[in-house]
Protein backbone atom coordinates (compact mmCIF):
# COMPACT_ATOMS: atom_id res chain seq x y z
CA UNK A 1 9.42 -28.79 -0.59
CA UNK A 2 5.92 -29.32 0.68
CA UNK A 3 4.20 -26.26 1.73
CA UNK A 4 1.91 -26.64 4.35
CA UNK A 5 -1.95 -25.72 3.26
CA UNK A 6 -2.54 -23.08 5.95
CA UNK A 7 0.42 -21.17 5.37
CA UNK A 8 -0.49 -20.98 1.51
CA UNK A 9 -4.17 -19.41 2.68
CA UNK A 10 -2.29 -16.92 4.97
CA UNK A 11 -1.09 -13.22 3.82
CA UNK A 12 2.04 -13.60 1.84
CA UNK A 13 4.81 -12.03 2.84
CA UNK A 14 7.07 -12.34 0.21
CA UNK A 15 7.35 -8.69 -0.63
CA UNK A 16 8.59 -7.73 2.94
CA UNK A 17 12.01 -9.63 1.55
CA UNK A 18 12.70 -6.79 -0.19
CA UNK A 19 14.19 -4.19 2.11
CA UNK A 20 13.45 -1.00 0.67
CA UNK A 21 9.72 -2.15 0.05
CA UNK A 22 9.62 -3.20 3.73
CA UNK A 23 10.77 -0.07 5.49
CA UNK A 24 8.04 1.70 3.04
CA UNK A 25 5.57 -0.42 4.50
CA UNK A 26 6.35 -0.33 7.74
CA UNK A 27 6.80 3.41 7.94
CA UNK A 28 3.20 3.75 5.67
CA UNK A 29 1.19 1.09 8.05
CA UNK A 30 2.16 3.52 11.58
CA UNK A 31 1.36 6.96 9.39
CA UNK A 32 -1.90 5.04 8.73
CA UNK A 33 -3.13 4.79 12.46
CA UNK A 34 -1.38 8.19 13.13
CA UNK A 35 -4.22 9.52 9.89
CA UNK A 36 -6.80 7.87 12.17
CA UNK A 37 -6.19 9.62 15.05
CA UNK A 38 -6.78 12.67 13.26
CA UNK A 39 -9.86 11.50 10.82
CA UNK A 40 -11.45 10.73 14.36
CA UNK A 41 -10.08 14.25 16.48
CA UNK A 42 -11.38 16.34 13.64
CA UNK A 43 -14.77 15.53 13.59
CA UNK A 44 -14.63 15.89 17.72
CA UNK A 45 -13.73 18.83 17.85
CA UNK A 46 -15.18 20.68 15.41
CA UNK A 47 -19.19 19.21 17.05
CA UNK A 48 -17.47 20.43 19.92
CA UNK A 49 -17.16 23.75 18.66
CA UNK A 50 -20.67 24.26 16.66
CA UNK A 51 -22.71 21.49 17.99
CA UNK A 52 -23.64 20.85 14.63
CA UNK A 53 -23.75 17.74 12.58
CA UNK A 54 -23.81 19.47 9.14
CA UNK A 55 -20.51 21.53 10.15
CA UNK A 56 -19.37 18.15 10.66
CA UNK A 57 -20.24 16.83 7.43
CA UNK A 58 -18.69 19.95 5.78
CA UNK A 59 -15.16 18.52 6.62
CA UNK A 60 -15.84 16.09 4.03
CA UNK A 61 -16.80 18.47 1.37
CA UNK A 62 -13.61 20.64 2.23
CA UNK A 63 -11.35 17.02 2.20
CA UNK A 64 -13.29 15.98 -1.37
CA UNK A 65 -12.89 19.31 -3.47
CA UNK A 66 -9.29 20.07 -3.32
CA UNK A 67 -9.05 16.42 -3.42
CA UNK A 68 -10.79 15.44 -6.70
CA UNK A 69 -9.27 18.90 -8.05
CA UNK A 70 -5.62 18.18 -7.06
CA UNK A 71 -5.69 14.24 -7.96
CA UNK A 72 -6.12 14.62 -11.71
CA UNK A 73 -3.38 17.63 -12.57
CA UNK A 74 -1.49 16.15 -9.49
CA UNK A 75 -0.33 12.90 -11.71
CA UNK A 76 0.72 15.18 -14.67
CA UNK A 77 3.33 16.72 -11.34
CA UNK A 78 4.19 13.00 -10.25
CA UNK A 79 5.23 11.86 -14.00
CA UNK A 80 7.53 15.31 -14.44
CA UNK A 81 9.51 14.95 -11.25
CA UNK A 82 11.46 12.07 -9.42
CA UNK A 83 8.64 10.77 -7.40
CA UNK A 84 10.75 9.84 -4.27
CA UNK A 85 11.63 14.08 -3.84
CA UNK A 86 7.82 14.49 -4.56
CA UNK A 87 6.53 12.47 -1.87
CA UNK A 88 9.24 13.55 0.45
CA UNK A 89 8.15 17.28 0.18
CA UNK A 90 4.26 16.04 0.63
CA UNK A 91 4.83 14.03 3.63
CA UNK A 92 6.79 17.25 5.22
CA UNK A 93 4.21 19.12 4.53
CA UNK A 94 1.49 17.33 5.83
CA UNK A 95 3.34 16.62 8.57
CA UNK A 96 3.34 20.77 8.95
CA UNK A 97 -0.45 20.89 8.85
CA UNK A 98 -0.04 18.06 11.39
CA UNK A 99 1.57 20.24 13.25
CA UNK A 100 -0.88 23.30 12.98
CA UNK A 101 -3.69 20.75 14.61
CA UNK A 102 -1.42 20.12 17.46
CA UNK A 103 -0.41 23.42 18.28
CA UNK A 104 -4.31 24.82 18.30
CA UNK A 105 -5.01 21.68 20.23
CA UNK A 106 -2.27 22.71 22.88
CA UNK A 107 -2.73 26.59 23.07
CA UNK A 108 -6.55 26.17 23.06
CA UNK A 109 -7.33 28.27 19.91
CA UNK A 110 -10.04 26.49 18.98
CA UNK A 111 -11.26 27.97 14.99
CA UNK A 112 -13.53 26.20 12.52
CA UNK A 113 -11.97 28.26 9.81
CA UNK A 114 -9.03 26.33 10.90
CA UNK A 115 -9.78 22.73 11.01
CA UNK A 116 -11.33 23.61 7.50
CA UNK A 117 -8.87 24.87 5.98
CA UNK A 118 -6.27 22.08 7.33
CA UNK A 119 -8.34 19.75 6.18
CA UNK A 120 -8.52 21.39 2.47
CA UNK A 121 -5.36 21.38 2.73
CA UNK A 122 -4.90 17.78 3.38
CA UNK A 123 -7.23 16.56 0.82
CA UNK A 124 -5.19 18.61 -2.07
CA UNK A 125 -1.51 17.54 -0.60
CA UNK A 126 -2.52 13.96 -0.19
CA UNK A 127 -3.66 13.87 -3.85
CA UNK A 128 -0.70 14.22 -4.62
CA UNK A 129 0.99 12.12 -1.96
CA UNK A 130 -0.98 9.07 -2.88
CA UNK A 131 -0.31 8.49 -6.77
CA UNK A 132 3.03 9.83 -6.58
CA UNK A 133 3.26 6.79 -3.54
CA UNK A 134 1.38 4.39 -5.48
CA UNK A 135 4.18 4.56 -8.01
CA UNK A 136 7.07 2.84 -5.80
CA UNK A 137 5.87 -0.74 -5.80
CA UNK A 138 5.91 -1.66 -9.24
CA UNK A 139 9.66 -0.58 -9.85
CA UNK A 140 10.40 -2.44 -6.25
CA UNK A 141 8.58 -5.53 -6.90
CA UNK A 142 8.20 -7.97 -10.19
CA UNK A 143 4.48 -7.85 -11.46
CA UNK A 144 4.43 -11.39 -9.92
CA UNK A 145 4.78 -9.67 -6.41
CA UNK A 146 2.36 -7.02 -6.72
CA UNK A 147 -0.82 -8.56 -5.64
CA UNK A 148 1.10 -9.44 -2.82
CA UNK A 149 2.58 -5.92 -2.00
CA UNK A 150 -1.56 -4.92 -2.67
CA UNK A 151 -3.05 -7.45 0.09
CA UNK A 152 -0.32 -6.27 2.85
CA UNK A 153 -1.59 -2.87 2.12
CA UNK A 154 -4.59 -3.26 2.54
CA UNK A 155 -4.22 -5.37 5.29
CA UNK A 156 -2.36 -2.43 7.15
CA UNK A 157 -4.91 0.30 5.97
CA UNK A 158 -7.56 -1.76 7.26
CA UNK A 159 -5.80 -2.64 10.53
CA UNK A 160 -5.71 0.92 11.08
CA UNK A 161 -9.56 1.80 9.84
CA UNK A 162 -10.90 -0.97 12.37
CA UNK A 163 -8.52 -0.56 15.40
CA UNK A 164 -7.63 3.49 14.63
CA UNK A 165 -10.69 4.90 15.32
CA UNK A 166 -10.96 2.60 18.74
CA UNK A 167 -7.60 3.57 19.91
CA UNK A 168 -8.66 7.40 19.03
CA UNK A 169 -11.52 6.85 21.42
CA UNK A 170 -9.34 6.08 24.30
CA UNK A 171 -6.72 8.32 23.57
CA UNK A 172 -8.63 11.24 23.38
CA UNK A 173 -11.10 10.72 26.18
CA UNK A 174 -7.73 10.09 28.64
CA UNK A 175 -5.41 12.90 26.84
CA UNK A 176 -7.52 15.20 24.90
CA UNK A 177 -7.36 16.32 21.41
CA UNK A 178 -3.82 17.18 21.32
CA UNK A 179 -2.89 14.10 21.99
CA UNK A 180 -4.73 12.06 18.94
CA UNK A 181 -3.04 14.82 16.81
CA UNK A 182 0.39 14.51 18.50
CA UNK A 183 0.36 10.71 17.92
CA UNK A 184 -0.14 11.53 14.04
CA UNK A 185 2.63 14.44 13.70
CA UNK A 186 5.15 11.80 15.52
CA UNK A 187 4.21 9.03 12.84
CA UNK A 188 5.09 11.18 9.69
CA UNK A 189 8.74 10.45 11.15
CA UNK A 190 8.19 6.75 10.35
CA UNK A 191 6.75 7.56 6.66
CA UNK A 192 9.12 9.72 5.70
CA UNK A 193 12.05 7.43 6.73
CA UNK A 194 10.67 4.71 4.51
CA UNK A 195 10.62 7.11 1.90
CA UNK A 196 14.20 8.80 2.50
CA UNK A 197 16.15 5.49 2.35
CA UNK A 198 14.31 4.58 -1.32
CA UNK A 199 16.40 5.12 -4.34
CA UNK A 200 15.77 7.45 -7.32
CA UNK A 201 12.42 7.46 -8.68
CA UNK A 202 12.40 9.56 -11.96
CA UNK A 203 9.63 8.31 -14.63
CA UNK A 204 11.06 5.53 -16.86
CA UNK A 205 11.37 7.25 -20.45
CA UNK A 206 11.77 10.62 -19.44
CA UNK A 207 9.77 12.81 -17.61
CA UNK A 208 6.82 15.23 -19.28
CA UNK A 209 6.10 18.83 -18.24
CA UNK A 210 2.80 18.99 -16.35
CA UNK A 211 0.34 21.16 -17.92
CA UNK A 212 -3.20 20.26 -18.90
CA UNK A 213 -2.08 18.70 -22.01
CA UNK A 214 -0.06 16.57 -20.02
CA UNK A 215 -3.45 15.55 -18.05
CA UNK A 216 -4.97 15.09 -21.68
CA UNK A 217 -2.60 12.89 -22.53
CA UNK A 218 -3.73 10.42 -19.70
CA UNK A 219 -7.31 10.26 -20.08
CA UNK A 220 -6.92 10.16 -24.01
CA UNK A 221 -4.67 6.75 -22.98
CA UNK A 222 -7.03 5.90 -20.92
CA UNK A 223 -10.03 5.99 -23.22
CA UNK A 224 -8.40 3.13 -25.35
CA UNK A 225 -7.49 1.10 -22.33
CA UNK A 226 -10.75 -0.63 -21.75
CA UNK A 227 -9.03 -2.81 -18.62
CA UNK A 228 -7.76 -0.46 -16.95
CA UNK A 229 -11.19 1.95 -17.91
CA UNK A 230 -13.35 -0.60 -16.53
CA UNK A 231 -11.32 -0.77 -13.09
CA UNK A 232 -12.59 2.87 -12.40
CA UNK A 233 -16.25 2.02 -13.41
CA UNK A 234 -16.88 -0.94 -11.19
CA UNK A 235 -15.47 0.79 -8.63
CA UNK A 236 -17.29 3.79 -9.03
CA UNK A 237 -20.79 1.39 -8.89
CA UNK A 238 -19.52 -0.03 -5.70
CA UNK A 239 -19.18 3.39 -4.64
CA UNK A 240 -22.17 5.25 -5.81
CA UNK A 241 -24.83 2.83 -5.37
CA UNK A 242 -23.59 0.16 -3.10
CA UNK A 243 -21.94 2.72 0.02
CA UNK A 244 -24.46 2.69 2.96
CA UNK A 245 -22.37 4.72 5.74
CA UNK A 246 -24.66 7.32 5.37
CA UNK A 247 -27.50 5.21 6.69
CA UNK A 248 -26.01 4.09 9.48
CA UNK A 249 -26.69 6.24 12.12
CA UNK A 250 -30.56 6.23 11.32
CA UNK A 251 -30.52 2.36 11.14
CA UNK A 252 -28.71 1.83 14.66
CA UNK A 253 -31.24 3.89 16.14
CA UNK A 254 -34.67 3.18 14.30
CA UNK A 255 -33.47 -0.35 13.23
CA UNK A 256 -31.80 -2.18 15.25
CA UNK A 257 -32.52 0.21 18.77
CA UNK A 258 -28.61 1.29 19.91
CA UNK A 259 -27.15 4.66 20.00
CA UNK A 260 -23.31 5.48 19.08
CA UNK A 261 -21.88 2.14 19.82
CA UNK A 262 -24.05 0.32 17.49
CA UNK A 263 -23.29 3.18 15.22
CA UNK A 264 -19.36 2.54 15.53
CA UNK A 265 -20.04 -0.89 15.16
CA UNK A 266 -21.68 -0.64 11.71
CA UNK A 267 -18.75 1.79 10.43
CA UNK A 268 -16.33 -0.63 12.06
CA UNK A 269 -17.45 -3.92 10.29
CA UNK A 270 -16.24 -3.29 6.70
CA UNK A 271 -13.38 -2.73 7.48
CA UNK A 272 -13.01 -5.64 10.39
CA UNK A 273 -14.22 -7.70 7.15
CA UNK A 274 -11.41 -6.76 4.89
CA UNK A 275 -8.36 -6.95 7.92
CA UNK A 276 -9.61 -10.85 8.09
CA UNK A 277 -9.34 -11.00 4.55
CA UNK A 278 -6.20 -9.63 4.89
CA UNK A 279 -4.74 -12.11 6.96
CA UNK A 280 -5.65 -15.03 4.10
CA UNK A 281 -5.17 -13.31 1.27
CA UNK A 282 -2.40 -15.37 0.30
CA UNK A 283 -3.97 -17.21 -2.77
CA UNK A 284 -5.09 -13.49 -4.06
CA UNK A 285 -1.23 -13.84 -5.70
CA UNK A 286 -2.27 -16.98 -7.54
CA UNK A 287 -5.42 -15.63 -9.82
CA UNK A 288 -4.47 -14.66 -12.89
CA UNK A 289 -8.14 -14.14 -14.42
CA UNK A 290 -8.21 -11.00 -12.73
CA UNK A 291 -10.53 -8.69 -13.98
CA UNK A 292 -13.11 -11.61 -13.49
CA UNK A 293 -12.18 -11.64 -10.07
CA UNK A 294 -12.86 -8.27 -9.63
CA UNK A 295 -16.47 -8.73 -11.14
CA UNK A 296 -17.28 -11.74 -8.66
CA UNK A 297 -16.10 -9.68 -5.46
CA UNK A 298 -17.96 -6.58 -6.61
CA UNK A 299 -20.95 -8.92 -7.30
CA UNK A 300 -20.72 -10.32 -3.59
CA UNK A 301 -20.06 -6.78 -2.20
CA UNK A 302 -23.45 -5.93 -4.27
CA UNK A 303 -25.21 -9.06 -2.77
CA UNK A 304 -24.52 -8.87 0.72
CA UNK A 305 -25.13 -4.93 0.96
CA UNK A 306 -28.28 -6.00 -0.44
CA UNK A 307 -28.68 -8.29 1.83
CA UNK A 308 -27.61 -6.25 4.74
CA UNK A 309 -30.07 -3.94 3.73
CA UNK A 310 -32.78 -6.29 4.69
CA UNK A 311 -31.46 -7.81 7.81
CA UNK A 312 -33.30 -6.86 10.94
CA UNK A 313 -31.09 -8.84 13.17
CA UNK A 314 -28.06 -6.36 14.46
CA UNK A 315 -25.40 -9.83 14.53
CA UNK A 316 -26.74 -10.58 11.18
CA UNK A 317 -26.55 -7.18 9.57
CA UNK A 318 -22.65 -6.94 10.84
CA UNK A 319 -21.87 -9.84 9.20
CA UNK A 320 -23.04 -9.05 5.89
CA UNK A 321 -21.24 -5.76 6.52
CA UNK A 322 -18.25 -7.69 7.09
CA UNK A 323 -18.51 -9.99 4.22
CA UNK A 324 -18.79 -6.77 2.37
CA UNK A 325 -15.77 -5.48 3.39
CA UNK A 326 -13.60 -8.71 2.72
CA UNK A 327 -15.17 -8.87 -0.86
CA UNK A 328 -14.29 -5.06 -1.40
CA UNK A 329 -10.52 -5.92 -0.14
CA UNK A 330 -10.56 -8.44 -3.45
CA UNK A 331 -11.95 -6.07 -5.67
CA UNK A 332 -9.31 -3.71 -4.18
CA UNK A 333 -6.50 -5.81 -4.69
CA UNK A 334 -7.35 -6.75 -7.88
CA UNK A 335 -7.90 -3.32 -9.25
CA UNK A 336 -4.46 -2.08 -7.86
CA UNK A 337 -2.45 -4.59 -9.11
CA UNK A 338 -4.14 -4.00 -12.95
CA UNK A 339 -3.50 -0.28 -12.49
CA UNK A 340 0.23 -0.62 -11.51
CA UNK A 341 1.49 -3.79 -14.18
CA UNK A 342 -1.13 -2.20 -16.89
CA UNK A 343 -0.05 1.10 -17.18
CA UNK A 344 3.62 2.44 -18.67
CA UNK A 345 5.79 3.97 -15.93
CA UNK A 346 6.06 7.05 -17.81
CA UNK A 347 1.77 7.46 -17.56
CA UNK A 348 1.51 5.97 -14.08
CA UNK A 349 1.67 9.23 -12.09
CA UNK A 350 -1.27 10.90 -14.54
CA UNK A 351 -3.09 7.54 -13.99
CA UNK A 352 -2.84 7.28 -10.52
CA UNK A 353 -4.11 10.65 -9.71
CA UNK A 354 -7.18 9.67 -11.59
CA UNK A 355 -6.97 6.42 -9.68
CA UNK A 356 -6.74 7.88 -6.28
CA UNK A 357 -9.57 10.33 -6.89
CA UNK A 358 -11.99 7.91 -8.53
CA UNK A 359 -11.27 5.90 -4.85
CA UNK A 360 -11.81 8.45 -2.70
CA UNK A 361 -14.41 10.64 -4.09
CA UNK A 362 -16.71 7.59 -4.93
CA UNK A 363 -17.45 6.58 -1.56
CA UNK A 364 -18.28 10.32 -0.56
CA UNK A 365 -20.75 10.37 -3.26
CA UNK A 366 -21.89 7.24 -2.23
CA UNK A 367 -22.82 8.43 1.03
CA UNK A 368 -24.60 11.64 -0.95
CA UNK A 369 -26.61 8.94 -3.16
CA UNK A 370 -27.21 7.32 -0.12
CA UNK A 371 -28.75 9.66 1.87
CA UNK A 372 -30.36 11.29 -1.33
CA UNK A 373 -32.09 7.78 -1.56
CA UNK A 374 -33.27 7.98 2.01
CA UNK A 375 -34.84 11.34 1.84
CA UNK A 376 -37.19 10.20 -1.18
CA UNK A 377 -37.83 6.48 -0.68
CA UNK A 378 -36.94 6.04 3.43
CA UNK A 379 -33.92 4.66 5.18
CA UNK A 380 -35.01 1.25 4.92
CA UNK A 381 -35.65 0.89 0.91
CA UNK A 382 -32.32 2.94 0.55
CA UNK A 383 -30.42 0.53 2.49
CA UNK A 384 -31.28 -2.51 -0.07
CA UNK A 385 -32.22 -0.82 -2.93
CA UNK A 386 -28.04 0.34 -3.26
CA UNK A 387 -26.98 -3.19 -3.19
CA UNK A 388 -29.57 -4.00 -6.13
CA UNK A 389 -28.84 -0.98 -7.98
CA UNK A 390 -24.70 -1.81 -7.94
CA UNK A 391 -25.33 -5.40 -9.12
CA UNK A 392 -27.38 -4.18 -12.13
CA UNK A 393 -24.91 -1.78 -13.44
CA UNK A 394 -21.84 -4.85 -12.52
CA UNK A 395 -24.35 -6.61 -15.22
CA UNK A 396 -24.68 -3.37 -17.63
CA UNK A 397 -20.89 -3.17 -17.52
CA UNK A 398 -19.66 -6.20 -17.48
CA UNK A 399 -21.50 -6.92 -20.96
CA UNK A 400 -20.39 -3.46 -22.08
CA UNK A 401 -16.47 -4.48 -21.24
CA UNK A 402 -16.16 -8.74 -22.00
CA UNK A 403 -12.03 -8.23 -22.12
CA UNK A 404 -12.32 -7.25 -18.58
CA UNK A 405 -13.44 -10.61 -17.41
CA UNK A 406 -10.90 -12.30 -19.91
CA UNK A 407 -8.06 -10.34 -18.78
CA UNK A 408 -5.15 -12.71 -17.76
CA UNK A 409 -2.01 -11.19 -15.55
CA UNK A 410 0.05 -14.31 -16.86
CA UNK A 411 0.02 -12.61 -20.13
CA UNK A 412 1.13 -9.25 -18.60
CA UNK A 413 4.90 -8.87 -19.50
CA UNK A 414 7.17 -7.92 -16.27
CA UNK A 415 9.21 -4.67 -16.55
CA UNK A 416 12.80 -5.44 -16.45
CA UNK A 417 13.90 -2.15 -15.06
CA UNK A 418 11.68 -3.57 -11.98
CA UNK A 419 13.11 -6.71 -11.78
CA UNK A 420 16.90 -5.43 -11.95
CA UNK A 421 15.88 -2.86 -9.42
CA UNK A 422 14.11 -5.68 -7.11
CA UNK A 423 17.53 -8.34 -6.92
CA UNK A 424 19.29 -4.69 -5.71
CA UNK A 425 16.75 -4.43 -3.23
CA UNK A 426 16.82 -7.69 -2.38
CA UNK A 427 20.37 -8.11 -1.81
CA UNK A 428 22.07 -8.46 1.84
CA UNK A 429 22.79 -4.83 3.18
C-alpha cells in the first residue's frame, strides 16, 4: 500500500493504538493545560500581593530546590515500588495542593508563605511524579514506537505551553484566580484515570531498596554509559548557555519598543516552534542515527539563538525563536527515546530522576547565566553571545563523546516483556 507523502511528514499516531498508552495520554495532555493555568495564576497573584518582581522570581527558586533535591533520591523510590501506585499517590497529592490554591483563591486568604510553600511542594512531588511517569511508555510501547510516543508528548506539552498561558489570560481576567486554579484541580481527574486503568508496573528484575546507595548505584551506571551521559550534557549546554527567557522582558522594551505583549510573544514562540514541529514529526520515528540527530538540532537551536540574538527586527527575532523551539523538540525527542530503550528497567526510575532534574533545573540556570551575562556585558551581547557559547561546547563535547554521534537505535535490542505487554494492550477491549 502506497502511503501518501504528507501523511508520512505528519505526527504519527501509531502509539494512540494502544489503549492503555492512549488514555495516559489523553488524561496527561488536559493535566498539562490544567499545570498552565496554575504556572500563570501563581505568578499573578503573588505581584499582586508584594508588587514585587523578585518575590516573583523566588517561586522559581522554591519550585527548583526541592525539585533538583527530590529528582535524584526520588528514582531510587520509583525503582523500589510498583510505579503505577507511585504515581497514583503523587497525582492525589498534587491534586491536594491543587486544592489548597483553590480554596485560598475562594476564601480570599491571600499568604505568600503559602503560594511558596505550595509551590515547594510541587517541585519535590512532581520529581517524583515525572520519572516514576516517564517509566510507563517503554513497557507499553516496542522501542520502535517510542520516538513516536516522545513527539505526541511533546506535541501535547507544547500545545499547552503556547495556548495555556493564553487561555490563563482570559480565564483569569473574566473569573479570577480561583478559577485558573479550579480548572487545574478538575484536570488531575483526567490524569489520574489514565493512570488507574494501567496495569502493574513493578521494576523488571526486582525492585531495590532506596537509600543513597541505591542513588550510587545509578550515577556509577551512568558514568560508564557515555550515550546516555552525553544526553544530559548537551542538554545541559542548551540550557545553560543557549536559554534567553531571562532577556526577554528587557529586549521587548529597549529592543524592539513593546511592553507585555511583545514580552508574551517572545516566551510564546519556542514553544509555538516546537507544537508545529509537533504536528510533522512523523519522520522523527525513522532516524536511527540518533545521537547525531541530537547534535544537529542542538547545533541549530545554538545557531538561531545566536542569531536571534542579533535580530533587530521583532517578526524576525520570533522566528528564530521559533525555529529554536522546533529544533529543541528534536533534540527532545531524541534524548527521551535514548533514555527510555538505553537504560535497564530495573535502573530507569534512578535514571529518570536524574533525567527529569537535569531538564528542569537547566533552563532555570539558564535564565541565571543569562541574566548574569547581562549584568556584566549588557542585554544585547548576552542575547548572542549564549547562542555562540552553546555551539562551542556542542563542538567541545561532541569530540569528547564520538559514540554519541555513531549511536544507531536499529542496533538497540527491543525488550520482550514490552512487546508481550504492548499486543495485550493492543488487543480489542
Amino acid at each position: 500500500m502506497t502511503v501518501h507523502p504528507l501523511k508520512r511528514l505528519l505526527a504519527d499516531v501509531t502509539p494512540l493504538r494502544n489503549r492503555d498508552y492512549r488514555r495516559l495520554w489523553a488524561g496527561q495532555t488536559v493535566s498539562f493545560f490544567g499545570t498552565q493555568m496554575t504556572n500563570v495564576a501563581l505568578p499573578v497573584e503573588v505581584y499582586r500581593l508584594t508588587h514585587s518582581s523578585f518575590d516573583v522570581g523566588l517561586l522559581g527558586l522554591f519550585t527548583l530546590i526541592p525539585l533538583v533535591a527530590v529528582g535524584f533520591f526520588g528514582g531510587a523510590i520509583t525503582d523500589a515500588v510498583d510505579r503505577r501506585t507511585l504515581v497514583l499517590i503523587t497525582s492525589t497529592v498534587l491534586a491536594a495542593v491543587s486544592a489548597v490554591l483553590v480554596w485560598q483563591a475562594w476564601a480570599g486568604w491571600h499568604a505568600v508563605w503559602l503560594l511558596y510553600l505550595a509551590t515547594a511542594c510541587y517541585g519535590g512531588v512532581s520529581a517524583l511524579d515525572g520519572p516514576a511517569r516517564a517509566t510507563f511508555i517503554p513497557r507499553l510501547l516496542s522501542n520502535e514506537l517510542i520516538p513516536a510516543a516522545s513527539a505526541l508528548s511533546q506535541l501535547a506539552m507544547n500545545l499547552a505551553l503556547s495556548g495555556g498561558p493564553l487561555l490563563a489570560g482570559v480565564l483569569i481576567a473574566a473569573s479570577g484566580l480561583r478559577a485558573a486554579f479550579l480548572v487545574d484541580l478538575v484536570s488531575f481527574a483526567f490524569a489520574l484515570y489514565g493512570v488507574f486503568r494501567l496495569p502493574s508496573m513493578k521494576p523488571e528484575g526486582g525492585t531495590t531498596r532506596p537509600s543513597l546507595a541505591a542513588v550510587g548505584e545509578g550515577i556509577q551506571w551512568l558514568r560508564h554509559q557515555p550515550v546516555v551521559l552525553m544526553s544530559f550534557f548537551v542538554d545541559i549546554d542548551a540550557m545553560l548557555f543557549g536559554m534567553p527567557r531571562a532577556l526577554f522582558p528587557a529586549l521587548a522594551i529597549h529592543r524592539f519598543h513593546g511592553g507585555d505583549g511583545i514580552t508574551g510573544l517572545l516566551y510564546a514562540a519556542p514553544a509555538i516552534g516546537a507544537f508545529l514541529m509537533g504536528v510533522v514529526s512523523g519522520p522523527l520515528g525513522r532516524v536511527r542515527k540518533q545521537g547525531r540527530a541530537v547534535i544537529i538540532a542542538i547545533a541549530v537551536w545554538g545557531a538561531t539563538i545566536t542569531a536571534f540574538g542579533f535580530s533587530k527586527d521583532l517578526v524576525l527575532a520570533v522566528v528564530f525563536l521559533a525555529m529554536a523551539g522546533a529544533a529543541d523538540m528534536v533534540s527532545a525527542v531524541y534524548r527521551s527515546t535514548i533514555m527510555q530503550v538505553a537504560t535497564p528497567d530495573v535502573m530507569r526510575g534512578r535514571l529518570q530522576g536524574v533525567f527529569f532534574a537535569v531538564v528542569a533545573g537547566g533552563a532555570r540556570l539558564g535564565d541565571v547565566e543569562a541574566g548574569g551575562a547581562a549584568a556584566i556585558v549588557g542585554t544585547d551581547a548576552a542575547a548572542w553571545s549564549g547562542g555562540i557559547l552553546c555551539l562551542v561546547g556542542l563542538a567541545a563535547l561532541a569530540a569528547a563523546f564520538p559514540v554519541f554521534a555513531r549511536y544507531d537505535a536499529g542496533t538497540v535490542a527491543a525488550s520482550p516483556a514490552a512487546e508481550e505487554l504492548a499486543d495485550e494492550a493492543s488487543s480489542p477491549g
